[in-house]
PDB file of N, CA and C in Angstrom:
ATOM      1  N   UNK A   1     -15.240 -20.323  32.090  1.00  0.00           N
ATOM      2  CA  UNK A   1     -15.686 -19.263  32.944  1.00  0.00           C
ATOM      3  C   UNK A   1     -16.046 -18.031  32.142  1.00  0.00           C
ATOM      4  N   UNK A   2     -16.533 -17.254  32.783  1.00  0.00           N
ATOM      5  CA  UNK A   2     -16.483 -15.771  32.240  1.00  0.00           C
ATOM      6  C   UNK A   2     -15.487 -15.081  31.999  1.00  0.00           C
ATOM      7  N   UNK A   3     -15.457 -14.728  30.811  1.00  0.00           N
ATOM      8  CA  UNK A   3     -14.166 -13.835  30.443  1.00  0.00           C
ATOM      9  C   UNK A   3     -14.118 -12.321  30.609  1.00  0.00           C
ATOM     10  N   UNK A   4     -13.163 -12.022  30.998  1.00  0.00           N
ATOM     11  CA  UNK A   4     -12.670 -10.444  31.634  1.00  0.00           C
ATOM     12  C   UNK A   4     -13.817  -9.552  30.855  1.00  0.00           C
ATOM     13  N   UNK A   5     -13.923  -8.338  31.322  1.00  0.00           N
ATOM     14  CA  UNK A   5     -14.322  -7.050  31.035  1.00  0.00           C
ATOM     15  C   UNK A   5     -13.705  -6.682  29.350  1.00  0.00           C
ATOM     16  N   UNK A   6     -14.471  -6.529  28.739  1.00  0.00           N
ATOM     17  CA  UNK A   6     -14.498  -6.230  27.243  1.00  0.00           C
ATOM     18  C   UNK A   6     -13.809  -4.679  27.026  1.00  0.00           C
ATOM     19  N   UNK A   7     -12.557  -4.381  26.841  1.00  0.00           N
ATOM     20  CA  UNK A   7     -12.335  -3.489  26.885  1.00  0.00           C
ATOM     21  C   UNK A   7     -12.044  -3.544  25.432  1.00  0.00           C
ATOM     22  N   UNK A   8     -12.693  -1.877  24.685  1.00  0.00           N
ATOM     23  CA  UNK A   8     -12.303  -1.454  23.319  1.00  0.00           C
ATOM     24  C   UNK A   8     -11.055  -1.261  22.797  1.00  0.00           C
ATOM     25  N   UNK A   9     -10.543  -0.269  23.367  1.00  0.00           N
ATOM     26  CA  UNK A   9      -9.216   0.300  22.637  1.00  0.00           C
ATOM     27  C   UNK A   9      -8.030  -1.138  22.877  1.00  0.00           C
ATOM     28  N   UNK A  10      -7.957  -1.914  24.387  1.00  0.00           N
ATOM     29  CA  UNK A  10      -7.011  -3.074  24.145  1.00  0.00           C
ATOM     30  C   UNK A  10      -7.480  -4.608  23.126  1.00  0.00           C
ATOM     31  N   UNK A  11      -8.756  -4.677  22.862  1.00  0.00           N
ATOM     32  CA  UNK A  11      -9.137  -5.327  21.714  1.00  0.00           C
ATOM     33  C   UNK A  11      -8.798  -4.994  20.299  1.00  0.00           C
ATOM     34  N   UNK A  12      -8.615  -3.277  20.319  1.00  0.00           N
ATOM     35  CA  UNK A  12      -8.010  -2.625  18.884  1.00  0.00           C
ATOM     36  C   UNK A  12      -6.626  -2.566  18.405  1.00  0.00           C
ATOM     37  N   UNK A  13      -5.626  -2.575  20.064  1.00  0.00           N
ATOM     38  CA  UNK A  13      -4.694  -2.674  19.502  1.00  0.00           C
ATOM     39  C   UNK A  13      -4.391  -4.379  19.277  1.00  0.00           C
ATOM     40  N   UNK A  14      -4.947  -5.088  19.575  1.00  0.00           N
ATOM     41  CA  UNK A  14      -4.950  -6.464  19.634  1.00  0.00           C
ATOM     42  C   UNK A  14      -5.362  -7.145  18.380  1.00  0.00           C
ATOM     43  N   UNK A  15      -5.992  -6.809  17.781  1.00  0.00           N
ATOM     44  CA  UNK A  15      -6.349  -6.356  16.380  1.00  0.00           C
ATOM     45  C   UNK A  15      -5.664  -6.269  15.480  1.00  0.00           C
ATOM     46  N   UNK A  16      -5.171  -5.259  15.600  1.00  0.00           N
ATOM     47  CA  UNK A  16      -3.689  -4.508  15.126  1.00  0.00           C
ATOM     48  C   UNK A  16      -2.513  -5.469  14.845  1.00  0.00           C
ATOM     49  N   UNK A  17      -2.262  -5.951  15.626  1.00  0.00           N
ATOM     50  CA  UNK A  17      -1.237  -6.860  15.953  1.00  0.00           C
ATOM     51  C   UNK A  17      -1.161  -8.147  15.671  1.00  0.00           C
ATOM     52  N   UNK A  18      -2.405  -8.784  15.451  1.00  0.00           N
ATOM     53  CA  UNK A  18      -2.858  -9.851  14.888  1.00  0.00           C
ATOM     54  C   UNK A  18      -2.897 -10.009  13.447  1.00  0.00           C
ATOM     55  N   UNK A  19      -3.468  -8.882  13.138  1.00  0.00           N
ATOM     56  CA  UNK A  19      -3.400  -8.524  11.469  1.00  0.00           C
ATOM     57  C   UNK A  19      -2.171  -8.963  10.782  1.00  0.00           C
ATOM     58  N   UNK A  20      -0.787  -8.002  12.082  1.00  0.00           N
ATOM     59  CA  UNK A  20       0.625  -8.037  11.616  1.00  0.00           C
ATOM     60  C   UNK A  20       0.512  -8.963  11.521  1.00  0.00           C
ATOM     61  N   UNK A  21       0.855 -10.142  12.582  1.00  0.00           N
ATOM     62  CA  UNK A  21       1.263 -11.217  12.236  1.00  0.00           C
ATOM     63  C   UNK A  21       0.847 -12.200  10.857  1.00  0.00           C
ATOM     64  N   UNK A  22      -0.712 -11.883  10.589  1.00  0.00           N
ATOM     65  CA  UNK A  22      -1.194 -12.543   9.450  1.00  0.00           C
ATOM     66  C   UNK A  22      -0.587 -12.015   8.171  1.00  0.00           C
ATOM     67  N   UNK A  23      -0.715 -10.680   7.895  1.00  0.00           N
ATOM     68  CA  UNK A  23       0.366 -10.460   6.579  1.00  0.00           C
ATOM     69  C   UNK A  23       1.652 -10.628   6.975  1.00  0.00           C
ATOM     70  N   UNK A  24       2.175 -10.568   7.953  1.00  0.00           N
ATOM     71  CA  UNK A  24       4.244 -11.577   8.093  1.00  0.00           C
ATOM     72  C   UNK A  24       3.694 -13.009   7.645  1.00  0.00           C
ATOM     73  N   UNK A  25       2.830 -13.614   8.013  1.00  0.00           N
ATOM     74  CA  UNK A  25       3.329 -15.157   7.687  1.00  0.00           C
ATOM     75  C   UNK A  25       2.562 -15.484   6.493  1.00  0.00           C
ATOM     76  N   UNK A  26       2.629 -14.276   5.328  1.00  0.00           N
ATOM     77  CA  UNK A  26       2.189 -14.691   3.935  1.00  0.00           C
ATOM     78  C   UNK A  26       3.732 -14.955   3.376  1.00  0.00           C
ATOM     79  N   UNK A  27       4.803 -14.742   4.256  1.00  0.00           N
ATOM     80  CA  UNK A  27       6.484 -15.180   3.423  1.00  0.00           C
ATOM     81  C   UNK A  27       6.156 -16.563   4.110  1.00  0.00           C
ATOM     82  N   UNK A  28       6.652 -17.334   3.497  1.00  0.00           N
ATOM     83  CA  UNK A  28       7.116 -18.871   3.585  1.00  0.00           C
ATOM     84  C   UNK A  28       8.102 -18.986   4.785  1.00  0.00           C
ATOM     85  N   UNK A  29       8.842 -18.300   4.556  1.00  0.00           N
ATOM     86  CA  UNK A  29       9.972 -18.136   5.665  1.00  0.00           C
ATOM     87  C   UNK A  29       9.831 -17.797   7.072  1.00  0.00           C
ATOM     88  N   UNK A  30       9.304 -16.701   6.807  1.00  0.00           N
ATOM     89  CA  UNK A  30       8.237 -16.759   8.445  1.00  0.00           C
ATOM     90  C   UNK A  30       8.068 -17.277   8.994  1.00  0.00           C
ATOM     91  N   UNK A  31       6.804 -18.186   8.219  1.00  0.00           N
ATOM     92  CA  UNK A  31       5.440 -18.981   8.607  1.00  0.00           C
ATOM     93  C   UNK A  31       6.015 -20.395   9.184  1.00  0.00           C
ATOM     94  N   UNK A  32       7.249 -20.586   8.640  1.00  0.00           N
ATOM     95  CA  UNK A  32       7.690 -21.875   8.550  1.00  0.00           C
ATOM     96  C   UNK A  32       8.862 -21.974   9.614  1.00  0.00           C
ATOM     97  N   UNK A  33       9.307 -20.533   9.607  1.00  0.00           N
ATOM     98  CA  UNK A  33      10.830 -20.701  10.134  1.00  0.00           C
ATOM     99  C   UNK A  33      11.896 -21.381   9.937  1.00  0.00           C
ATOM    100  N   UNK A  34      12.359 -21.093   8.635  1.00  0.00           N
ATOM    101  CA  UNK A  34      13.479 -21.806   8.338  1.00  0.00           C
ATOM    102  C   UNK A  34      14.692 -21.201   8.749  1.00  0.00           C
ATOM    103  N   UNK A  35      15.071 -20.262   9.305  1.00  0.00           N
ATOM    104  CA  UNK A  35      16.049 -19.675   9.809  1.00  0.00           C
ATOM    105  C   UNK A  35      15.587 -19.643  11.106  1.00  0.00           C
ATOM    106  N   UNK A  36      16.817 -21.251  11.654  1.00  0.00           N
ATOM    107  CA  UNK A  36      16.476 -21.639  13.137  1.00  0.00           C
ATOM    108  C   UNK A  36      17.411 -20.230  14.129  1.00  0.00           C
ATOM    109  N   UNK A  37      18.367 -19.760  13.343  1.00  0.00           N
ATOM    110  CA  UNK A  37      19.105 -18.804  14.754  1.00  0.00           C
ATOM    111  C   UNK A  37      18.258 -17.403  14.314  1.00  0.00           C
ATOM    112  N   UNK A  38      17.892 -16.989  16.144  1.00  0.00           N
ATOM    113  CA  UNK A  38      16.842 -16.119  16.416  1.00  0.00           C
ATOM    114  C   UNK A  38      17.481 -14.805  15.790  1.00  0.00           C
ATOM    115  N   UNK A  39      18.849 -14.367  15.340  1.00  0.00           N
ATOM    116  CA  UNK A  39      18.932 -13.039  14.769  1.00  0.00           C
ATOM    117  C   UNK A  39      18.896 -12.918  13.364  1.00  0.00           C
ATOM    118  N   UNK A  40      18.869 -14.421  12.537  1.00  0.00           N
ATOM    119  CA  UNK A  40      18.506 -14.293  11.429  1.00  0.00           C
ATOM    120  C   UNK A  40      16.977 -14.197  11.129  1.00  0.00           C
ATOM    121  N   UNK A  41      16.531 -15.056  12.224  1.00  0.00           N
ATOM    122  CA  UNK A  41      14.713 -15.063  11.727  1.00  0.00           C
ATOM    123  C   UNK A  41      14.614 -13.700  12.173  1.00  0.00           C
ATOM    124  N   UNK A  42      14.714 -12.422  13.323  1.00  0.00           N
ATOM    125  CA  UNK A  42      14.234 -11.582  13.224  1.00  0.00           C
ATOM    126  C   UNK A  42      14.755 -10.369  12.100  1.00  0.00           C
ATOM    127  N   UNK A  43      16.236 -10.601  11.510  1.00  0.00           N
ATOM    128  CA  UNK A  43      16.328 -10.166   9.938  1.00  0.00           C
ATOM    129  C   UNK A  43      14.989 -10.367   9.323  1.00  0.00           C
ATOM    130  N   UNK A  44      15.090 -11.627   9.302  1.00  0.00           N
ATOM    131  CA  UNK A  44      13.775 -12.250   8.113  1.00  0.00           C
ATOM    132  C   UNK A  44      12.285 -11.568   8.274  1.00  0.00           C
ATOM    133  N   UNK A  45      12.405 -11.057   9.356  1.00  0.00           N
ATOM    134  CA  UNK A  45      11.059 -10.546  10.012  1.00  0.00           C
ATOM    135  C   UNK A  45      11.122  -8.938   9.756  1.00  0.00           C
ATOM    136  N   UNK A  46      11.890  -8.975   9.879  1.00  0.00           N
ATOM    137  CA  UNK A  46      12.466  -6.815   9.239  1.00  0.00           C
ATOM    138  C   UNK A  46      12.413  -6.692   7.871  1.00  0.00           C
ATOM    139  N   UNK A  47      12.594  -7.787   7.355  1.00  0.00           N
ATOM    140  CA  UNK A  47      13.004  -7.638   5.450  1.00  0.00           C
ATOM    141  C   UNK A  47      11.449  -7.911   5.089  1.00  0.00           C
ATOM    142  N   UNK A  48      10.498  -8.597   6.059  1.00  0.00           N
ATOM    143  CA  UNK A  48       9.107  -8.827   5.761  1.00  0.00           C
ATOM    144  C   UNK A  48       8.585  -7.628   5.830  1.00  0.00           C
ATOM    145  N   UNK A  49       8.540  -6.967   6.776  1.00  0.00           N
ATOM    146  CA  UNK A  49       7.840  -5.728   7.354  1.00  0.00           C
ATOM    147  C   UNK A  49       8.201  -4.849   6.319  1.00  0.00           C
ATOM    148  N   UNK A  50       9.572  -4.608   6.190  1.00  0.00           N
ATOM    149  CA  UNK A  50       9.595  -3.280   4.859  1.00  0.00           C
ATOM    150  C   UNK A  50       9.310  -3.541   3.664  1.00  0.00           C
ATOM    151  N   UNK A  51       9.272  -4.707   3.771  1.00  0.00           N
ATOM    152  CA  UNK A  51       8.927  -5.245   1.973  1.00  0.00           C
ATOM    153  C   UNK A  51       6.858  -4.623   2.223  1.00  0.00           C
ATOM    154  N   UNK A  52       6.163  -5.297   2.997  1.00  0.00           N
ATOM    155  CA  UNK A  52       5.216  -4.911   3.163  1.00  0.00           C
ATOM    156  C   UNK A  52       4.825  -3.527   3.365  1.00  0.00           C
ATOM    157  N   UNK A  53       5.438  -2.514   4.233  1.00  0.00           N
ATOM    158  CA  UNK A  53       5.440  -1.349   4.285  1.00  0.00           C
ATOM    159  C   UNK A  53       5.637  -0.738   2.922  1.00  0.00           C
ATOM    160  N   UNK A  54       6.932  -1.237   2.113  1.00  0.00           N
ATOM    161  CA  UNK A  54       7.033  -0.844   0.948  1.00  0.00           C
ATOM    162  C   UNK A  54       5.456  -0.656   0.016  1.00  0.00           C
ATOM    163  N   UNK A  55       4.622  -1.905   0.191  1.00  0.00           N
ATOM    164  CA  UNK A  55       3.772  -2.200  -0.957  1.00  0.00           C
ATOM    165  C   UNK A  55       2.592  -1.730  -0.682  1.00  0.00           C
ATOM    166  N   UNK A  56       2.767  -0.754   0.757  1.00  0.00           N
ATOM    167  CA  UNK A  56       1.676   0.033   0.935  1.00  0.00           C
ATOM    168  C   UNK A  56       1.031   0.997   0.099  1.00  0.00           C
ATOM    169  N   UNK A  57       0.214   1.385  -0.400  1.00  0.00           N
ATOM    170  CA  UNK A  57      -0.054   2.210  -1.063  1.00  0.00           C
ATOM    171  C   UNK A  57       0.191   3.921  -0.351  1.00  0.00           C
ATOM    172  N   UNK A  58       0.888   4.751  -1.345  1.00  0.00           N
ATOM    173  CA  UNK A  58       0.620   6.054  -0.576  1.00  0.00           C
ATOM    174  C   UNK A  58      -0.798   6.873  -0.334  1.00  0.00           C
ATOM    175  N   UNK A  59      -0.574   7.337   0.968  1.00  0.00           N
ATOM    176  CA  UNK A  59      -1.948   7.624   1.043  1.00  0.00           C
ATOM    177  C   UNK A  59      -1.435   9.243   1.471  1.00  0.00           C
ATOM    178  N   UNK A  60      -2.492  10.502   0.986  1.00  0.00           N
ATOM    179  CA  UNK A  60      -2.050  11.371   0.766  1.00  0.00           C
ATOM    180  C   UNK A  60      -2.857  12.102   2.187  1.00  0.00           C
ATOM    181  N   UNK A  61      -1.816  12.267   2.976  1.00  0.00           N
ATOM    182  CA  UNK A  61      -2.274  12.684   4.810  1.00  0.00           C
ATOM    183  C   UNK A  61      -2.553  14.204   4.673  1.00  0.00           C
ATOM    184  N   UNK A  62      -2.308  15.026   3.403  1.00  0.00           N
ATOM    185  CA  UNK A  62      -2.662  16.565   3.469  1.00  0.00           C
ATOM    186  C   UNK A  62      -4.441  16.775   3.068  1.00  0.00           C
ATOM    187  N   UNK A  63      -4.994  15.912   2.459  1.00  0.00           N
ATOM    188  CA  UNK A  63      -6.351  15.894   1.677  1.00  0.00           C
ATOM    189  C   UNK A  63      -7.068  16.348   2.979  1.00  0.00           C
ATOM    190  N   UNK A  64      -8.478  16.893   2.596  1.00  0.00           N
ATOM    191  CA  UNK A  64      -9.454  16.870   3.384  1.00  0.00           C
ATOM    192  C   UNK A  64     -10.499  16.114   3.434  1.00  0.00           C
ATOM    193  N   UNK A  65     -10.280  15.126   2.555  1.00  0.00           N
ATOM    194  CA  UNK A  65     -11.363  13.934   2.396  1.00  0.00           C
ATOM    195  C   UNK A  65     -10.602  12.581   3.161  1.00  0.00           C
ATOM    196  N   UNK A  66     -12.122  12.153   4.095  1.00  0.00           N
ATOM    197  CA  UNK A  66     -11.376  11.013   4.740  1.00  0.00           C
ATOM    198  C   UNK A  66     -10.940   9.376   3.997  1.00  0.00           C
TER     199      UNK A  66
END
């Protein structure tokens, strides 16, 4: 059928979120789930995110260049 009304900004955050998931399941562990009980895999999923957050580059939010 025809699919819904094309809306921008919920395609962006959708986007967004998709991305996440693609850099989380560059760990093995993730992707795979080897930590079957759900409060260790979402550990595993927190230790992903800051490790990644970590390897962000700083980006300097005072500049006037975009």
């Amino acid at each position: 059928g025809r699919p819904p009304a094309f809306d921008k900004e919920v395609y962006r955050d959708r986007n967004v979120v998709e991305r996440c998931f693609a850099r989380l399941k560059q760990f093995r562990a993730i992707a795979t789930r080897f930590d079957k009980l759900a409060d260790r895999y979402r550990a595993g999923v927190a230790l992903a995110s800051l490790i990644l957050w970590l390897r962000e580059p700083v980006r300097d939010h005072l500049s006037d260049t975009a």
